[in-house]
C-alpha atoms as a PDB file:
ATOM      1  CA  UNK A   1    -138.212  -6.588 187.564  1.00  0.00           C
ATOM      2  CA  UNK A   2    -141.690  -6.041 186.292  1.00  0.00           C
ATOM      3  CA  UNK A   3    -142.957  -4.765 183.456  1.00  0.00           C
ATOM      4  CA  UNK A   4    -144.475  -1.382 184.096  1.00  0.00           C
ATOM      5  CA  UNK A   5    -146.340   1.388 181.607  1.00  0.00           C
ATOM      6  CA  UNK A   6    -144.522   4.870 181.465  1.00  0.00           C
ATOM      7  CA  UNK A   7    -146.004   7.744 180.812  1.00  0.00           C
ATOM      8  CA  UNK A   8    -145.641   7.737 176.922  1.00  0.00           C
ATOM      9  CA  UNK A   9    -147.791   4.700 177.052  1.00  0.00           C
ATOM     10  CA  UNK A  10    -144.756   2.529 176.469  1.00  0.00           C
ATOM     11  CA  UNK A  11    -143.347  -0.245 178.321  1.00  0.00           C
ATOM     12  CA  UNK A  12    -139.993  -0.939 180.524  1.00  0.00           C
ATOM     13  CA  UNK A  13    -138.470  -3.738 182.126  1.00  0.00           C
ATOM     14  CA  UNK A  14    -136.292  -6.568 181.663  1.00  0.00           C
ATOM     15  CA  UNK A  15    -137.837  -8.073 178.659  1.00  0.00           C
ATOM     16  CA  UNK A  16    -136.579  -8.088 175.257  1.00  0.00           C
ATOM     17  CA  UNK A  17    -139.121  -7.481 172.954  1.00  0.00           C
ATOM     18  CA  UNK A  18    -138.764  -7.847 169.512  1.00  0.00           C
ATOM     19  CA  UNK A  19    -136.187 -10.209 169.664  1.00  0.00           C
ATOM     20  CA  UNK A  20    -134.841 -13.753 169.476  1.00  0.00           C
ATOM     21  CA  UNK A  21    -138.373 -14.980 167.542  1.00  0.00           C
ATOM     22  CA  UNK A  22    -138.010 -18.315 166.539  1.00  0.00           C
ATOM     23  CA  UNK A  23    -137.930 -18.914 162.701  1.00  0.00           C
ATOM     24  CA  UNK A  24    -141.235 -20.294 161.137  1.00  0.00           C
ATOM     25  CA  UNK A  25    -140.307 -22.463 158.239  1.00  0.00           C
ATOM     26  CA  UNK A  26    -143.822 -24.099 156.100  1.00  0.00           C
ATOM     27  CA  UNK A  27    -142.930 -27.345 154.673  1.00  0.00           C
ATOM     28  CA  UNK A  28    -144.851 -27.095 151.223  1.00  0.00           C
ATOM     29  CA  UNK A  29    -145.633 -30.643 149.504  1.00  0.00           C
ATOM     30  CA  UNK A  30    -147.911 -33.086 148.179  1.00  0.00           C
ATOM     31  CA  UNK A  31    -151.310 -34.182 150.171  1.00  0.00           C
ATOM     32  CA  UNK A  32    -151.257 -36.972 147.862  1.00  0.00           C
ATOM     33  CA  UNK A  33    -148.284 -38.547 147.467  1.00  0.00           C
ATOM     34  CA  UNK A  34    -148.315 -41.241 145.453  1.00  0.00           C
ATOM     35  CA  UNK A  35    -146.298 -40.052 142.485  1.00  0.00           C
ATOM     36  CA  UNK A  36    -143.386 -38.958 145.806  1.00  0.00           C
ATOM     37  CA  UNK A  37    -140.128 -40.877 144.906  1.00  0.00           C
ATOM     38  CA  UNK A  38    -138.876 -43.495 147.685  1.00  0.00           C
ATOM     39  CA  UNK A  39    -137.880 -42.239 150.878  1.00  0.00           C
ATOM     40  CA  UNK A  40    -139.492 -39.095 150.365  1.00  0.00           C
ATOM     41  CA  UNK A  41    -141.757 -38.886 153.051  1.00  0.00           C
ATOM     42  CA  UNK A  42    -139.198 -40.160 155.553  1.00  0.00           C
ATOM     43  CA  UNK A  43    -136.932 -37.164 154.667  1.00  0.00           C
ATOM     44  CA  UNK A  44    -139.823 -34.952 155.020  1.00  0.00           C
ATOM     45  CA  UNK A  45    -140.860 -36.118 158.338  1.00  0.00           C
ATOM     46  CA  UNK A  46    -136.942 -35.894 158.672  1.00  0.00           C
ATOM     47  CA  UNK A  47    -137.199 -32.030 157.818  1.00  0.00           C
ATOM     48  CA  UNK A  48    -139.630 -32.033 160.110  1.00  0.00           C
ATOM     49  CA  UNK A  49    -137.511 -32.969 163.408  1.00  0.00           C
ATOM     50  CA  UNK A  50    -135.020 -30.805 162.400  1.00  0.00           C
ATOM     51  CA  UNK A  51    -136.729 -27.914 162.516  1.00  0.00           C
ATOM     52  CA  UNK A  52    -137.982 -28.550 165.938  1.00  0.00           C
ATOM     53  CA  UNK A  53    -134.927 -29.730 167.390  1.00  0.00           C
ATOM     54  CA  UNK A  54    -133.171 -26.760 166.112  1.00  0.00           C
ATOM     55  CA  UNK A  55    -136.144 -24.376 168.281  1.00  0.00           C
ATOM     56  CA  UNK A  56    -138.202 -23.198 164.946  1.00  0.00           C
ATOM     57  CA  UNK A  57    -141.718 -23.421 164.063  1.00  0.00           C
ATOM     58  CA  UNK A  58    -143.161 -25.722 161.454  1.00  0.00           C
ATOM     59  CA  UNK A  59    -146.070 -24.008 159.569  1.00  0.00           C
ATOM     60  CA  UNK A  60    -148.550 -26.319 157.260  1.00  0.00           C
ATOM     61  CA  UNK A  61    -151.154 -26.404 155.276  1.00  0.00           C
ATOM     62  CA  UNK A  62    -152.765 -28.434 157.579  1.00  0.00           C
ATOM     63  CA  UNK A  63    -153.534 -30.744 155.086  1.00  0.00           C
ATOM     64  CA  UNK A  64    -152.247 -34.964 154.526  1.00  0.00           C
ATOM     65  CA  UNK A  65    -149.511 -36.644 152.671  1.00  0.00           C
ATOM     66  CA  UNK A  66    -145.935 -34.386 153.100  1.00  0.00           C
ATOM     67  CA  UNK A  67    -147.073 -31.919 155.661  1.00  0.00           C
ATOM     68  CA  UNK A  68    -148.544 -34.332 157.731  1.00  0.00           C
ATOM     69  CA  UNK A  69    -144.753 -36.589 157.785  1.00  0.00           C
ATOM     70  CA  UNK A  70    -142.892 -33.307 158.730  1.00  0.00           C
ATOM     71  CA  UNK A  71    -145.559 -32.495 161.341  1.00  0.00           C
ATOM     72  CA  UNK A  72    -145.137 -35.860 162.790  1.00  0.00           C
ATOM     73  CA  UNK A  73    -141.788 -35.349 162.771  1.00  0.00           C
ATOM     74  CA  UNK A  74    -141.560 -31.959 164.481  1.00  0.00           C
ATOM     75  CA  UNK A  75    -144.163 -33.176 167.142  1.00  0.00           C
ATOM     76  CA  UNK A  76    -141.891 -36.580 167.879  1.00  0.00           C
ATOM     77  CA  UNK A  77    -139.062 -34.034 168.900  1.00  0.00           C
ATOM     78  CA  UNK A  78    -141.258 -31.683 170.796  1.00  0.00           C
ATOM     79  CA  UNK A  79    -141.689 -28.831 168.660  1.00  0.00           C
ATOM     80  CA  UNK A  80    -144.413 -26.510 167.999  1.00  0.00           C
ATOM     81  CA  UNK A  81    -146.492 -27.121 164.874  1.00  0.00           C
ATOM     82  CA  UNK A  82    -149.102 -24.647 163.136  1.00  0.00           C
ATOM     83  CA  UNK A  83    -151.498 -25.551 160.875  1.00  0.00           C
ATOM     84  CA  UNK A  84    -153.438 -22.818 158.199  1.00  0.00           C
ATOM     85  CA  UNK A  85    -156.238 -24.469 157.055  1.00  0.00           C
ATOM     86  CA  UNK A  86    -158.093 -23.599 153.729  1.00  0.00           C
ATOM     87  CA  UNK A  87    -161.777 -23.902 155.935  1.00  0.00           C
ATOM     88  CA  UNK A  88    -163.557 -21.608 157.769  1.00  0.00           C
ATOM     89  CA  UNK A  89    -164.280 -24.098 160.780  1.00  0.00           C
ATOM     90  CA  UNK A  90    -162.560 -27.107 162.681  1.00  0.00           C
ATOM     91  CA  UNK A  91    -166.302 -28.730 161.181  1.00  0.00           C
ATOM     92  CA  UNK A  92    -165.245 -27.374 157.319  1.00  0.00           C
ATOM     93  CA  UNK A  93    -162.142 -28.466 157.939  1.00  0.00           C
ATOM     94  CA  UNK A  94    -162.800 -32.117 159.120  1.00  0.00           C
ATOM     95  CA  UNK A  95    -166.236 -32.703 157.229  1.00  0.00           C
ATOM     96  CA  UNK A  96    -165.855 -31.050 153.860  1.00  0.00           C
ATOM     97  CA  UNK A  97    -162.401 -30.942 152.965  1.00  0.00           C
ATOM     98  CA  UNK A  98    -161.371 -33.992 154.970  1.00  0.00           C
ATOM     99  CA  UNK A  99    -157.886 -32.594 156.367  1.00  0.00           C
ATOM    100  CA  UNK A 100    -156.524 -33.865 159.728  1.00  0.00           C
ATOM    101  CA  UNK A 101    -155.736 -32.636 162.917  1.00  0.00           C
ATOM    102  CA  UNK A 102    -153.198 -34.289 164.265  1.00  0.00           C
ATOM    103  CA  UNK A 103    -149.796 -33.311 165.054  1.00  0.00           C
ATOM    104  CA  UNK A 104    -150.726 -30.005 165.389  1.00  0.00           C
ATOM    105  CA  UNK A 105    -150.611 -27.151 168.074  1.00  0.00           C
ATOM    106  CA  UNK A 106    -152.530 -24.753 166.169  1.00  0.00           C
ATOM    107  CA  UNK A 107    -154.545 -24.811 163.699  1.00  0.00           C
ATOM    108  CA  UNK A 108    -155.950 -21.209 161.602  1.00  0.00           C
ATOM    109  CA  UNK A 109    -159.447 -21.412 159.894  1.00  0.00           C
ATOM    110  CA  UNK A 110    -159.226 -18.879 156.774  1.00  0.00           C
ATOM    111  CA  UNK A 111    -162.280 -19.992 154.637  1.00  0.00           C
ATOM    112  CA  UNK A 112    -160.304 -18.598 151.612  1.00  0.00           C
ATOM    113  CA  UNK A 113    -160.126 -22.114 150.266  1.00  0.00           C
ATOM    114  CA  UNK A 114    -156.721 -23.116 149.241  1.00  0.00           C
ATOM    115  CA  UNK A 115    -155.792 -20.514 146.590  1.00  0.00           C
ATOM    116  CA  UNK A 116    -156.014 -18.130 149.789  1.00  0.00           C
ATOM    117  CA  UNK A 117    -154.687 -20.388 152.269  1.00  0.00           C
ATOM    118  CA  UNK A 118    -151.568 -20.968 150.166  1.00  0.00           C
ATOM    119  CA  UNK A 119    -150.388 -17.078 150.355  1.00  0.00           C
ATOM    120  CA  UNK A 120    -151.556 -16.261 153.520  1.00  0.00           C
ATOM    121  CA  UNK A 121    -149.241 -19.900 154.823  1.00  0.00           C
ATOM    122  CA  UNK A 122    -146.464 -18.488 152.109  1.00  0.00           C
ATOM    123  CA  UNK A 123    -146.480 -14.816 154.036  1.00  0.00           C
ATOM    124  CA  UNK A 124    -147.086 -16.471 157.662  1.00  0.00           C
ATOM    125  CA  UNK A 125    -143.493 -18.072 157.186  1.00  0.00           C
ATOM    126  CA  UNK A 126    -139.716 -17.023 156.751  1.00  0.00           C
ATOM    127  CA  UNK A 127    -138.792 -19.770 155.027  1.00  0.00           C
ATOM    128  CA  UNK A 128    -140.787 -22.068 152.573  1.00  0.00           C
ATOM    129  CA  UNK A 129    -139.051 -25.803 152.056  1.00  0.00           C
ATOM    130  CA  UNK A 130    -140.675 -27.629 149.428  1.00  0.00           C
ATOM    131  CA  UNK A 131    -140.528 -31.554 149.198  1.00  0.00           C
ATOM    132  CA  UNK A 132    -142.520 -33.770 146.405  1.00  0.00           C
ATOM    133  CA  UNK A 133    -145.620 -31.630 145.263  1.00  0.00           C
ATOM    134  CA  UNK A 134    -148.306 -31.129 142.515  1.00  0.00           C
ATOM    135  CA  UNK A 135    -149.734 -28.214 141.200  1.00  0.00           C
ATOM    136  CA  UNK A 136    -150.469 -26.561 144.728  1.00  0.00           C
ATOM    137  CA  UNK A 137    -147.331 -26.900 145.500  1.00  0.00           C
ATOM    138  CA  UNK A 138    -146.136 -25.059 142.517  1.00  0.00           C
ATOM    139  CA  UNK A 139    -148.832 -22.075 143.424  1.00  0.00           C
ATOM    140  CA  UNK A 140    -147.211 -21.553 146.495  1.00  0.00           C
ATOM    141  CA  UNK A 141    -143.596 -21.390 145.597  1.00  0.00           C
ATOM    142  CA  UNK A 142    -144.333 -19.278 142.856  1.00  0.00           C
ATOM    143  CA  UNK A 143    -146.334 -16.750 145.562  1.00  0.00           C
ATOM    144  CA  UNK A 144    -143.232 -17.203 147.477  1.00  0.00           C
ATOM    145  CA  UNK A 145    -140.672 -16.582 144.675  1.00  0.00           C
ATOM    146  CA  UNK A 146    -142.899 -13.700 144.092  1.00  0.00           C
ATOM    147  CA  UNK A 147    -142.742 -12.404 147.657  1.00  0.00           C
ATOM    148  CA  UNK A 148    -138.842 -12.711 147.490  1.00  0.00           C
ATOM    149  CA  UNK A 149    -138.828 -15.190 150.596  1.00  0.00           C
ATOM    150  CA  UNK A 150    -135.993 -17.593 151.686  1.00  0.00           C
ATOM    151  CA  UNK A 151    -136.959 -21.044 149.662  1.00  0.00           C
ATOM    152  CA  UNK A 152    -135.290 -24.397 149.640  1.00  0.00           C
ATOM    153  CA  UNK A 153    -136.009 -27.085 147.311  1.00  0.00           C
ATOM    154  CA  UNK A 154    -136.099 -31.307 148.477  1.00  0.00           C
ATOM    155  CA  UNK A 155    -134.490 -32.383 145.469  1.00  0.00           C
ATOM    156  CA  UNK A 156    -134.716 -36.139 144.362  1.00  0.00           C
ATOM    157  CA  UNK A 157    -138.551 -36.092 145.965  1.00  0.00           C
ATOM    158  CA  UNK A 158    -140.446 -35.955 143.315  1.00  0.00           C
ATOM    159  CA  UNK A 159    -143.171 -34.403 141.951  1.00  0.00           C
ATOM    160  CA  UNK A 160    -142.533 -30.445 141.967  1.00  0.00           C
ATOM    161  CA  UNK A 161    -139.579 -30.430 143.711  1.00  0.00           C
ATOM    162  CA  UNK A 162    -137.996 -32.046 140.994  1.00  0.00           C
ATOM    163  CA  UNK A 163    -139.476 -29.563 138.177  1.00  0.00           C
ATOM    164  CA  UNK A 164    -138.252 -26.070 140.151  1.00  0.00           C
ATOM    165  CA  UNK A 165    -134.942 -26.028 139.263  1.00  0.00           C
ATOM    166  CA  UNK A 166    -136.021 -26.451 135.317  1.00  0.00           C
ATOM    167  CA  UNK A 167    -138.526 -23.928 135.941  1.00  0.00           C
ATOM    168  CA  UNK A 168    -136.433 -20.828 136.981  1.00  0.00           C
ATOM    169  CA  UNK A 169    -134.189 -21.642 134.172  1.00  0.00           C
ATOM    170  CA  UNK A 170    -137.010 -21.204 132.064  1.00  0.00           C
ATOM    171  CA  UNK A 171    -138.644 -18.423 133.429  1.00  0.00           C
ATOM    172  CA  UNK A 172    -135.273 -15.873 132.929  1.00  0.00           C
ATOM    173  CA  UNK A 173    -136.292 -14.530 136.338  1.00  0.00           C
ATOM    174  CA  UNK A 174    -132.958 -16.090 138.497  1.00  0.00           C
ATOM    175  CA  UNK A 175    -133.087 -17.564 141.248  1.00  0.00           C
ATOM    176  CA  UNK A 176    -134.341 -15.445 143.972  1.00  0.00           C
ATOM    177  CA  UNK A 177    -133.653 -16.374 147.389  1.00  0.00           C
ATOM    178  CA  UNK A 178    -134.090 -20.153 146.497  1.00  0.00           C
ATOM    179  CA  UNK A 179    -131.318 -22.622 147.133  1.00  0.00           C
ATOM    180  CA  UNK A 180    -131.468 -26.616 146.041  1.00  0.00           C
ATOM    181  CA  UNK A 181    -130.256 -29.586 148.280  1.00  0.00           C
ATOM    182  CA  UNK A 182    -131.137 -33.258 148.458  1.00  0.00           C
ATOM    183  CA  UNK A 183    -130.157 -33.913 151.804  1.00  0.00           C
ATOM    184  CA  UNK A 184    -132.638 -32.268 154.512  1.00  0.00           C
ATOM    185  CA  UNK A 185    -130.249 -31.930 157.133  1.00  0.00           C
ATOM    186  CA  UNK A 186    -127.505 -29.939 154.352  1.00  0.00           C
ATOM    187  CA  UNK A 187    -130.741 -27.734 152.798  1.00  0.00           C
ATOM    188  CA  UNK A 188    -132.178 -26.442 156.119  1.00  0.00           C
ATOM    189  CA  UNK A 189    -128.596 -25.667 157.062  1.00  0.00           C
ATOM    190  CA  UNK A 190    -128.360 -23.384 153.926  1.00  0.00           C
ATOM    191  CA  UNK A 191    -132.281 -21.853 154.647  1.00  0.00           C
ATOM    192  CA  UNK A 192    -131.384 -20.490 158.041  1.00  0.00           C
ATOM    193  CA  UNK A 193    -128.162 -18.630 156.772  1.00  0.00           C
ATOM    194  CA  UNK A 194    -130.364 -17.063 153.969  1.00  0.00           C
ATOM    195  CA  UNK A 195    -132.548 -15.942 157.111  1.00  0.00           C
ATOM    196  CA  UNK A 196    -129.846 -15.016 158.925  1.00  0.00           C
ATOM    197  CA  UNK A 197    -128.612 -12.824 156.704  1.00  0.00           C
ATOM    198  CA  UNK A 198    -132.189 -11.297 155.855  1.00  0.00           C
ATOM    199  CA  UNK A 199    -132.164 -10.675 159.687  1.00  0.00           C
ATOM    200  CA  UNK A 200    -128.921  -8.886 159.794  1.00  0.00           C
ATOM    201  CA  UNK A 201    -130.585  -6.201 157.103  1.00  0.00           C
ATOM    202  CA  UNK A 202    -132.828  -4.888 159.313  1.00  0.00           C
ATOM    203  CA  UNK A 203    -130.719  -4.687 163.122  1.00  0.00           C
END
């Protein structure tokens, strides 16, 4: 049946709006990943196939080194991948800040450099997974932690991912909504039932 306008302006039919979205889970991590323990990328780009065999959507940075594996990964298994770039232009983005486009579907242009594009990738995302890191990793856990969103940790990585757990002990705050595993398959498995749940709050 098609979809037609009623009177109130709304519409009717046989679609159901508003539901079954598909997750979007960012995969937060090192562009450079040297310091990255062994195998660390390959259980990124491992993270990465998950998600897209399991029918979410992998949101990046748009950026090299860990989001780049887990994009490769999602686009090997025929998912969606979208990108939010800290540039104002596909030019910007290639020519000033050097960032890739591959393995992408989509990629958003913010020019709000990457202090901005890290929140606005935290908030575009139900779920932030981080794996390896450096400092801009840490930013945007800590504006997810703020945010209260679903987090899981990569542990045995490297880098940041290692730090987090240390961190919230530290910082008398809890643990939020953040849950630790160091086996991708095991963390993402405990992500989605934190969404899950979220999801049942508001039905």
């Amino acid at each position: 049946m098609p979809t037609k306008k009623t009177a109130n302006g709304n519409f009717n039919g046989n679609h159901n709006h508003g539901t079954n979205l598909k997750y979007k889970i960012c995969i937060s991590g090192a562009a450079e990943t040297g310091h990255c323990a062994p195998g660390a990328l390959e259980k990124t780009e491992e993270l990465g196939r998950l998600i897209a065999e399991r029918g979410m959507i992998l949101v990046t940075g748009a950026t090299t080194g860990a989001p780049l594996w887990a994009a490769k990964g999602a686009k090997q298994a025929g998912g969606m991948v979208i990108g939010i770039s800290p540039a104002a232009t596909k030019i910007q983005h290639v020519k000033s800040y050097r960032l890739p486009t591959e393995y992408h579907d989509l990629i958003m242009y913010t020019g709000f450099g990457y202090s901005g594009r890290n929140l606005l990738l935290t908030r575009s995302s139900d779920a932030v997974l981080t794996v390896c890191g450096r400092i801009g990793t840490l930013n945007e856990f800590t504006d997810a932690f703020e945010d209260q969103r679903v987090q899981g940790v990569l542990t045995g990585t490297g880098g940041t991912a290692d730090m987090l757990q240390e961190v919230l002990d530290k910082s008398h705050r809890g643990y939020g909504k953040v849950v630790f595993e160091s086996d991708p398959e095991k963390l993402l498995d405990k992500v989605v039932t934190l969404i899950e749940a979220e999801e049942r709050e508001i039905e």
